[in-house]
Protein backbone atom coordinates (compact mmCIF):
# COMPACT_ATOMS: atom_id res chain seq x y z
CA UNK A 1 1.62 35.46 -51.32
CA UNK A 2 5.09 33.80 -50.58
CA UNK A 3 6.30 33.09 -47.12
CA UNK A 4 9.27 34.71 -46.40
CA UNK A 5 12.29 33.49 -46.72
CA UNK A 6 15.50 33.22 -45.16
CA UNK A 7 19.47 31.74 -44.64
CA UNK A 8 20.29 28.26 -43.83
CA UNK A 9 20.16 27.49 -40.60
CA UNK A 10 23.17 25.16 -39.44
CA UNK A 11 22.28 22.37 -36.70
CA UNK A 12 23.44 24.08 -33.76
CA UNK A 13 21.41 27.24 -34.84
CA UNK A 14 18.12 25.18 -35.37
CA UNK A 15 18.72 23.05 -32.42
CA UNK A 16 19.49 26.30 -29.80
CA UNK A 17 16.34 27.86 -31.26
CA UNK A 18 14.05 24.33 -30.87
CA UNK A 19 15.84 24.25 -27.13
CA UNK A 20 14.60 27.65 -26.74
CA UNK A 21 10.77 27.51 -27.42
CA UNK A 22 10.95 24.69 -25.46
CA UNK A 23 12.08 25.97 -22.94
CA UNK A 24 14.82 24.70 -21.98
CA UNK A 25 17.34 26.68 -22.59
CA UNK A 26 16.56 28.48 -19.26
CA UNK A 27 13.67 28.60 -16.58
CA UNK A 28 11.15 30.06 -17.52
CA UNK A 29 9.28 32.19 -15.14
CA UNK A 30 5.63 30.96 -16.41
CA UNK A 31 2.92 29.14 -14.25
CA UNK A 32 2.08 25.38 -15.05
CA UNK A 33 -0.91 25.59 -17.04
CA UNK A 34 0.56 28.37 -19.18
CA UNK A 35 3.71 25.98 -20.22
CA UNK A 36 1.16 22.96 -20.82
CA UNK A 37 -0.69 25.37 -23.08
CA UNK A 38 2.78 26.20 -24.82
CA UNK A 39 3.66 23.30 -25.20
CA UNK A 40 0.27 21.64 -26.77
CA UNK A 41 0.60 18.92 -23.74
CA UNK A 42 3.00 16.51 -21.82
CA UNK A 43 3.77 13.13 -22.86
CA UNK A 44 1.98 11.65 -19.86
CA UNK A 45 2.38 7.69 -20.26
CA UNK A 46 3.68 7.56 -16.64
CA UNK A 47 2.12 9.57 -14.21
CA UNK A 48 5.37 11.46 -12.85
CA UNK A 49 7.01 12.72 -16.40
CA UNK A 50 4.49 15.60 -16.97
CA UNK A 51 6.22 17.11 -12.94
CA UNK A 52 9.88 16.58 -14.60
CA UNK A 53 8.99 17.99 -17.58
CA UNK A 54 8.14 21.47 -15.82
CA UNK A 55 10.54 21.07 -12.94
CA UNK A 56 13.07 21.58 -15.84
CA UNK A 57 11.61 24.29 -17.60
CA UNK A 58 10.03 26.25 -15.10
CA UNK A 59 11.56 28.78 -12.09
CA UNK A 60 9.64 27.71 -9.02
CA UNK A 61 7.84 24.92 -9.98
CA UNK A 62 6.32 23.00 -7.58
CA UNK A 63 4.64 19.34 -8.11
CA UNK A 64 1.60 20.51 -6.22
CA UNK A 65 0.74 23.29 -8.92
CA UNK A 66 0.07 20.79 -11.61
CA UNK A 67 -1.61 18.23 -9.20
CA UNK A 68 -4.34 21.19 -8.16
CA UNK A 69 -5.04 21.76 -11.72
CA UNK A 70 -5.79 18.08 -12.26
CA UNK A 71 -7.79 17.81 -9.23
CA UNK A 72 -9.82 21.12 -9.71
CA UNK A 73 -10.37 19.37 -14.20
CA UNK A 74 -8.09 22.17 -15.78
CA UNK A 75 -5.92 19.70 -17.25
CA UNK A 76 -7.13 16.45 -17.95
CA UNK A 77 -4.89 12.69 -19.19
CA UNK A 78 -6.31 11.35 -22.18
CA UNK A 79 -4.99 9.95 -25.23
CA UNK A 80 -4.20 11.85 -28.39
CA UNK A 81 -0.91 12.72 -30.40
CA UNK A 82 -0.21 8.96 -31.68
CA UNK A 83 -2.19 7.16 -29.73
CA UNK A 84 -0.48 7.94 -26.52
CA UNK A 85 -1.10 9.37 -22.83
CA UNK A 86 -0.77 13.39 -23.15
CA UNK A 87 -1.71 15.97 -20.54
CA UNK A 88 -3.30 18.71 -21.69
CA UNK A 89 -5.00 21.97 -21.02
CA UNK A 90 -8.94 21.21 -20.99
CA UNK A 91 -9.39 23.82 -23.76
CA UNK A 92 -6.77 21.98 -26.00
CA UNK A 93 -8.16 18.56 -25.08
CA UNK A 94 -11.14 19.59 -26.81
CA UNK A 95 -9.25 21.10 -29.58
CA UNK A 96 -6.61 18.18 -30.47
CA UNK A 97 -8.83 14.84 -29.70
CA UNK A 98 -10.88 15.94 -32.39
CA UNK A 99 -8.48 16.59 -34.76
CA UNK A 100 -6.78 13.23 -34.24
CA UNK A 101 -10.02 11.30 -34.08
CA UNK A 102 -9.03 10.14 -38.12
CA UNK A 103 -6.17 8.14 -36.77
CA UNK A 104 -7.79 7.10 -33.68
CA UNK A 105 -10.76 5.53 -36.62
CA UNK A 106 -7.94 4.23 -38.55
CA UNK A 107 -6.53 2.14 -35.30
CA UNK A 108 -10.02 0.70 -34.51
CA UNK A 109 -9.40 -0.57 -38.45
CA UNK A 110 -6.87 -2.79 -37.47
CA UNK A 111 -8.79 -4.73 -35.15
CA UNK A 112 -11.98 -4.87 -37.48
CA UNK A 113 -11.04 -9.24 -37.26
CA UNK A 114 -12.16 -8.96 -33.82
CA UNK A 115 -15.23 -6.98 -34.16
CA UNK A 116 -17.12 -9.02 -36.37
CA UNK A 117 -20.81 -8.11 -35.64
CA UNK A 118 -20.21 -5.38 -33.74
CA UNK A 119 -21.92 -1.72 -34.40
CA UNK A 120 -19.47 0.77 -34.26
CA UNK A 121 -22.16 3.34 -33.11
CA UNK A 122 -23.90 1.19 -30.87
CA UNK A 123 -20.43 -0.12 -29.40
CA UNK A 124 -19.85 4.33 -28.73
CA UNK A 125 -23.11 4.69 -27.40
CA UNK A 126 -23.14 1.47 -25.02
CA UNK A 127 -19.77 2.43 -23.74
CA UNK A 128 -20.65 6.18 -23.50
CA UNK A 129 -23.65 5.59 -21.41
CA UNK A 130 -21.38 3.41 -19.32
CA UNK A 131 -18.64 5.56 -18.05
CA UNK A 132 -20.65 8.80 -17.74
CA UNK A 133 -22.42 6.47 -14.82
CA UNK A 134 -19.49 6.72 -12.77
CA UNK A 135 -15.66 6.83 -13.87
CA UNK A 136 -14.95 3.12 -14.43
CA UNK A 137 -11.52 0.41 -15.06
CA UNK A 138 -10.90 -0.62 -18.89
CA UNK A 139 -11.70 -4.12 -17.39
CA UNK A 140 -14.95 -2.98 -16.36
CA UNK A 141 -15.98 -1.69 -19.94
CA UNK A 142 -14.37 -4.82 -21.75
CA UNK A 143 -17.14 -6.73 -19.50
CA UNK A 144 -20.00 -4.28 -19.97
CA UNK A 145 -19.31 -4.82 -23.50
CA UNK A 146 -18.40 -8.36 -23.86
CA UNK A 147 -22.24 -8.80 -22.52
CA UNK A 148 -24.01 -7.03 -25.72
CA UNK A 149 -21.35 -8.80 -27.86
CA UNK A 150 -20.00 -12.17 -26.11
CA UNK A 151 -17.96 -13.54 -29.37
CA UNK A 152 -16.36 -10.32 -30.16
CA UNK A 153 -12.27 -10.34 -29.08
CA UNK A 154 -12.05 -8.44 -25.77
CA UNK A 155 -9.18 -6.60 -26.86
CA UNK A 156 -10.70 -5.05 -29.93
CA UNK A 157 -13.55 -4.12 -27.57
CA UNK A 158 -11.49 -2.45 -25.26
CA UNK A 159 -9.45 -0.53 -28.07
CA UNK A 160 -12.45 0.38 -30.16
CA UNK A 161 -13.69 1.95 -26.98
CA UNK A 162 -10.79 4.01 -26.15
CA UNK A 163 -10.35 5.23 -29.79
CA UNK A 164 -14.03 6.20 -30.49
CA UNK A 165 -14.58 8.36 -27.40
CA UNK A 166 -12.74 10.88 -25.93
CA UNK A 167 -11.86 9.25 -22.85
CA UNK A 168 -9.81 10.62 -19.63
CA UNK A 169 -8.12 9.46 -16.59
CA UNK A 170 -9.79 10.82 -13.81
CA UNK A 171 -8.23 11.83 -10.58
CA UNK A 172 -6.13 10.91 -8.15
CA UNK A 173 -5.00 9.37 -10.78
CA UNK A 174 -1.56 11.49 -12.08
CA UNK A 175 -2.07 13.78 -8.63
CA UNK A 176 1.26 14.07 -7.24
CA UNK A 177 1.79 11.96 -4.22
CA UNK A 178 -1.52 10.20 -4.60
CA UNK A 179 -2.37 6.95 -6.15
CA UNK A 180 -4.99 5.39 -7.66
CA UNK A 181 -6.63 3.08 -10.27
CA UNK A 182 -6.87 3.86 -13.77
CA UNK A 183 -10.34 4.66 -14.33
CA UNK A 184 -12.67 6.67 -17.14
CA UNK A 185 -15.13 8.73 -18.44
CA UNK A 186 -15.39 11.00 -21.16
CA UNK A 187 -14.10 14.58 -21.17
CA UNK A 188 -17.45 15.98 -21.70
CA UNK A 189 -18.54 14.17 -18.84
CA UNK A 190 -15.53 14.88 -17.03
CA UNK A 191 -14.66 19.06 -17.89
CA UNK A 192 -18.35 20.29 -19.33
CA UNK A 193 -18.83 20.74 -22.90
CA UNK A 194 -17.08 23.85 -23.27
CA UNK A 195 -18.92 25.26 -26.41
CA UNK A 196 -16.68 22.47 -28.35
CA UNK A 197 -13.07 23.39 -30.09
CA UNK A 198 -12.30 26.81 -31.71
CA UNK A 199 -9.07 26.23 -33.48
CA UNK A 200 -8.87 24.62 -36.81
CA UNK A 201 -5.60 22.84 -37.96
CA UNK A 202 -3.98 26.22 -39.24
CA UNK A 203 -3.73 27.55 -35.25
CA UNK A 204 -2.66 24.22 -34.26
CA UNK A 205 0.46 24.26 -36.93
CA UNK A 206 1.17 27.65 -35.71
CA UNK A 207 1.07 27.10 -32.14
CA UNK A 208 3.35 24.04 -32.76
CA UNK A 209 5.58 25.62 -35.03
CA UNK A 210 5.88 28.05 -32.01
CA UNK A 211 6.31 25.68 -29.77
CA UNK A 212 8.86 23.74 -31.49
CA UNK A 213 10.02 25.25 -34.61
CA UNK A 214 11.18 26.02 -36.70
CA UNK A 215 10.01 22.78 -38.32
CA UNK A 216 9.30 20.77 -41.37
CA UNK A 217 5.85 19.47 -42.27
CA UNK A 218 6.95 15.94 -41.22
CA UNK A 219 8.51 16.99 -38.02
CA UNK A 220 4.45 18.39 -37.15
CA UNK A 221 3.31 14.85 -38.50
CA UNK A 222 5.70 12.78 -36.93
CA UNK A 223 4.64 14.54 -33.59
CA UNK A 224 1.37 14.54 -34.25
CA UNK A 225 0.91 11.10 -35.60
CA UNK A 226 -1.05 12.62 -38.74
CA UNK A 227 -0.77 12.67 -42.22
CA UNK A 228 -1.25 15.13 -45.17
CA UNK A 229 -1.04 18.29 -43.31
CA UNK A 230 1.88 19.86 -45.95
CA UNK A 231 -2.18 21.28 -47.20
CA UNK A 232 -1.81 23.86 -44.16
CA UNK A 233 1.10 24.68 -44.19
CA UNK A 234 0.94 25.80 -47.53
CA UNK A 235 -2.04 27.43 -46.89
CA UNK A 236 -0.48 29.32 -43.76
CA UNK A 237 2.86 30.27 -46.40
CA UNK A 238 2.02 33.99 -45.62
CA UNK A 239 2.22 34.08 -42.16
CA UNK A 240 5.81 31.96 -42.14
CA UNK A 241 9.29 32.38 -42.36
CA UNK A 242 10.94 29.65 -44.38
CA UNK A 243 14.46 28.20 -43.84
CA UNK A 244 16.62 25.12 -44.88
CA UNK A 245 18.55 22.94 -42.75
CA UNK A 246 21.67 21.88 -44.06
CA UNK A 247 20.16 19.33 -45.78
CA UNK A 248 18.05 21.33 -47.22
CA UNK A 249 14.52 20.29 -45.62
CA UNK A 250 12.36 23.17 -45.43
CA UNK A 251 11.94 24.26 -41.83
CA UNK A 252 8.87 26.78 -41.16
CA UNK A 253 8.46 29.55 -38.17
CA UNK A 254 5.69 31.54 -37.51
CA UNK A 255 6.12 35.24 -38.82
CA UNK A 256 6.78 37.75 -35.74
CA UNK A 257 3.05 38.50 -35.88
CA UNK A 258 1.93 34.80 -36.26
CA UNK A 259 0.61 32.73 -33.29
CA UNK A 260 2.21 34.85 -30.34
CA UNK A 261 -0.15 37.74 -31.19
CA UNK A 262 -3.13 35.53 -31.27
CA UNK A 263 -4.91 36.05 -28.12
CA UNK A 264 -5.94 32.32 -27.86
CA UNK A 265 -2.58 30.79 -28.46
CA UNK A 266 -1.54 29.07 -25.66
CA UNK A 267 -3.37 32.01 -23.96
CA UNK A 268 -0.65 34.46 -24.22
CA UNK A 269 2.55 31.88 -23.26
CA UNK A 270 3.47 31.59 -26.54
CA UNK A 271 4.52 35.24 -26.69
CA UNK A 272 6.42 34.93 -23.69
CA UNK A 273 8.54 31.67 -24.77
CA UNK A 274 8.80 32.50 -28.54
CA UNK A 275 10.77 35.66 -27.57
CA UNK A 276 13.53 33.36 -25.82
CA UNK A 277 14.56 31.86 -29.41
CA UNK A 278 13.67 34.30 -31.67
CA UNK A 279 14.21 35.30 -35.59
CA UNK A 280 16.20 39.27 -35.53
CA UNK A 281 15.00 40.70 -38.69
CA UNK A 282 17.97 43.32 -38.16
CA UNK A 283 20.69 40.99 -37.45
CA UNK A 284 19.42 38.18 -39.68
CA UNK A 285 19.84 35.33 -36.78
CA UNK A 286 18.61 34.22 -34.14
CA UNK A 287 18.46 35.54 -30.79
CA UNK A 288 18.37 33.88 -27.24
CA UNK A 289 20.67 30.54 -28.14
CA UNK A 290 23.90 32.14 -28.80
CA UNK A 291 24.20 30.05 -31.69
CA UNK A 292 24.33 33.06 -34.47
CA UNK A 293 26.62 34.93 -32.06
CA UNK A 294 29.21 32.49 -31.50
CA UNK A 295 28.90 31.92 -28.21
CA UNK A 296 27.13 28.40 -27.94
CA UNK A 297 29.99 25.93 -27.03
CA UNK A 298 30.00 21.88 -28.21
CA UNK A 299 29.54 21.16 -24.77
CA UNK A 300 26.38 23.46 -24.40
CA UNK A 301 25.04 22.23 -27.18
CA UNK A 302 25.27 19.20 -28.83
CA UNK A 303 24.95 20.10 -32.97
CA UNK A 304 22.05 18.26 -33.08
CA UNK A 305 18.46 18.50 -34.29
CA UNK A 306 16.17 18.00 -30.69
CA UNK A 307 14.13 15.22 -30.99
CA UNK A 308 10.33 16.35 -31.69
């Protein structure tokens, strides 16, 4: 079956509508974790970003909400989407790190000069072991390791570490008014187990393609830091809507009963933000950006595609 498929979309039409499931458009009234959910994690490479981010998009926020979810492991720092600092809801910690764990092997490849001898497995194991001790500094694992495997490059250590387990900051570290050392464990150590991840890469293109579509394949991989996922999309083609961009890129949204209806997406927030920037079937626009209706002005809206 064929997605369905609809007008071009100018740039001020499929930037208003990106805006919009972002949420930022308007405040959203949503709590903290829901709008983390939404929006498949914060870049988190500093510790404050992930409190602008929702001070923008959400009515009411307050630093303090996100700091008590770190504090009581609800959402958790930890590296995923391209190799960088993310915060995420637990549940979709333990759904992306997984799925990014290919690139995460492929990164480790670049360093294979510096790992001469060393046993990838063992190397997972050793470290493993280590941190689930006690939370402990990236200088403290380079040494732990640097002791089963003195002529190995301490860097390449230290990165094969942090790419082959699924390691997270623990608090105070990224608590709001707090400070403290960077220091690890794993998230199974740190969250519980969980009964492991649920969603396979379909939900997670729909939930992003909800969260910041409509989109092209290489928007999702470019975000994601993955490769070959056009397999999914194509494979989802009957739960889309298809549109071009005025260059003529493909640009897929989920179908009105695509990932807001799915009672684990985003656990129910993407409902709530899809409707802001949504596709009318009986108009044949879309709705919440003012865009189709005339009424987005230049200086409300710059033309442009929003970065993803």
């Amino acid at each position: 079956m064929a997605s369905l498929t609809s007008s071009v979309l100018g740039a001020r039409a499929l930037n208003r509508a990106t805006l919009a499931r972002q949420l930022l458009l308007s405040r959203a009234e949503m709590p903290a974790r829901g709008a983390v959910a939404h929006l498949l994690g914060l870049q988190a490479q500093n510790v404050k970003p992930p409190y602008f981010q929702l001070h923008a998009r959400l009515a009411g926020f307050r630093p303090q909400e996100l700091g008590r979810l770190m504090e009581e492991r609800e959402v958790v720092r930890m590296v995923t989407m391209r190799s960088t600092l993310h915060t995420h809801t637990v549940e979709d910690a333990r759904i992306l790190r997984p799925l990014v764990q290919g690139a995460r092997d492929r990164e480790v490849g670049y360093f294979r000069k510096g790992l001469v001898g060393v046993d990838l497995g063992v190397l997972a194991e050793r470290a493993r072991g280590y941190v689930e001790e006690e939370p402990r500094t990236m200088g403290e694992i380079r040494e732990e390791l640097l002791r089963v495997w003195p002529g190995a490059d301490p860097q390449s250590l230290s990165v094969a570490a942090r790419c082959l387990l699924p390691l997270v900051q623990v608090t105070p570290r990224g608590v709001w008014g707090r400070s403290g050392q960077v220091r690890l464990t794993t998230l199974e150590n740190w969250a519980g187990g969980g009964g492991g991840a649920e969603e396979g890469i379909e939900d997670v293109v729909l939930r992003y393609l909800g969260a910041f579509g409509p989109a092209s394949v290489k928007d999702m991989q470019t975000w994601a830091g993955l490769t070959r996922l056009r397999e999914a999309f194509e494979r989802l083609r009957p739960r889309l809507v298809t549109f071009r961009d005025e260059t003529g890129v493909e640009c897929c949204s989920p179908t009105p009963t695509g990932p807001a209806s799915s009672p684990r997406s985003s656990r129910g927030a993407t409902r709530a933000a899809t409707r802001a920037g949504a596709w009318s079937w009986s108009t044949g626009s879309w709705e919440g950006c003012g865009a189709a209706r005339g009424t987005c002005s230049p200086s409300s809206c710059s033309g442009r595609r929003r970065e993803r």
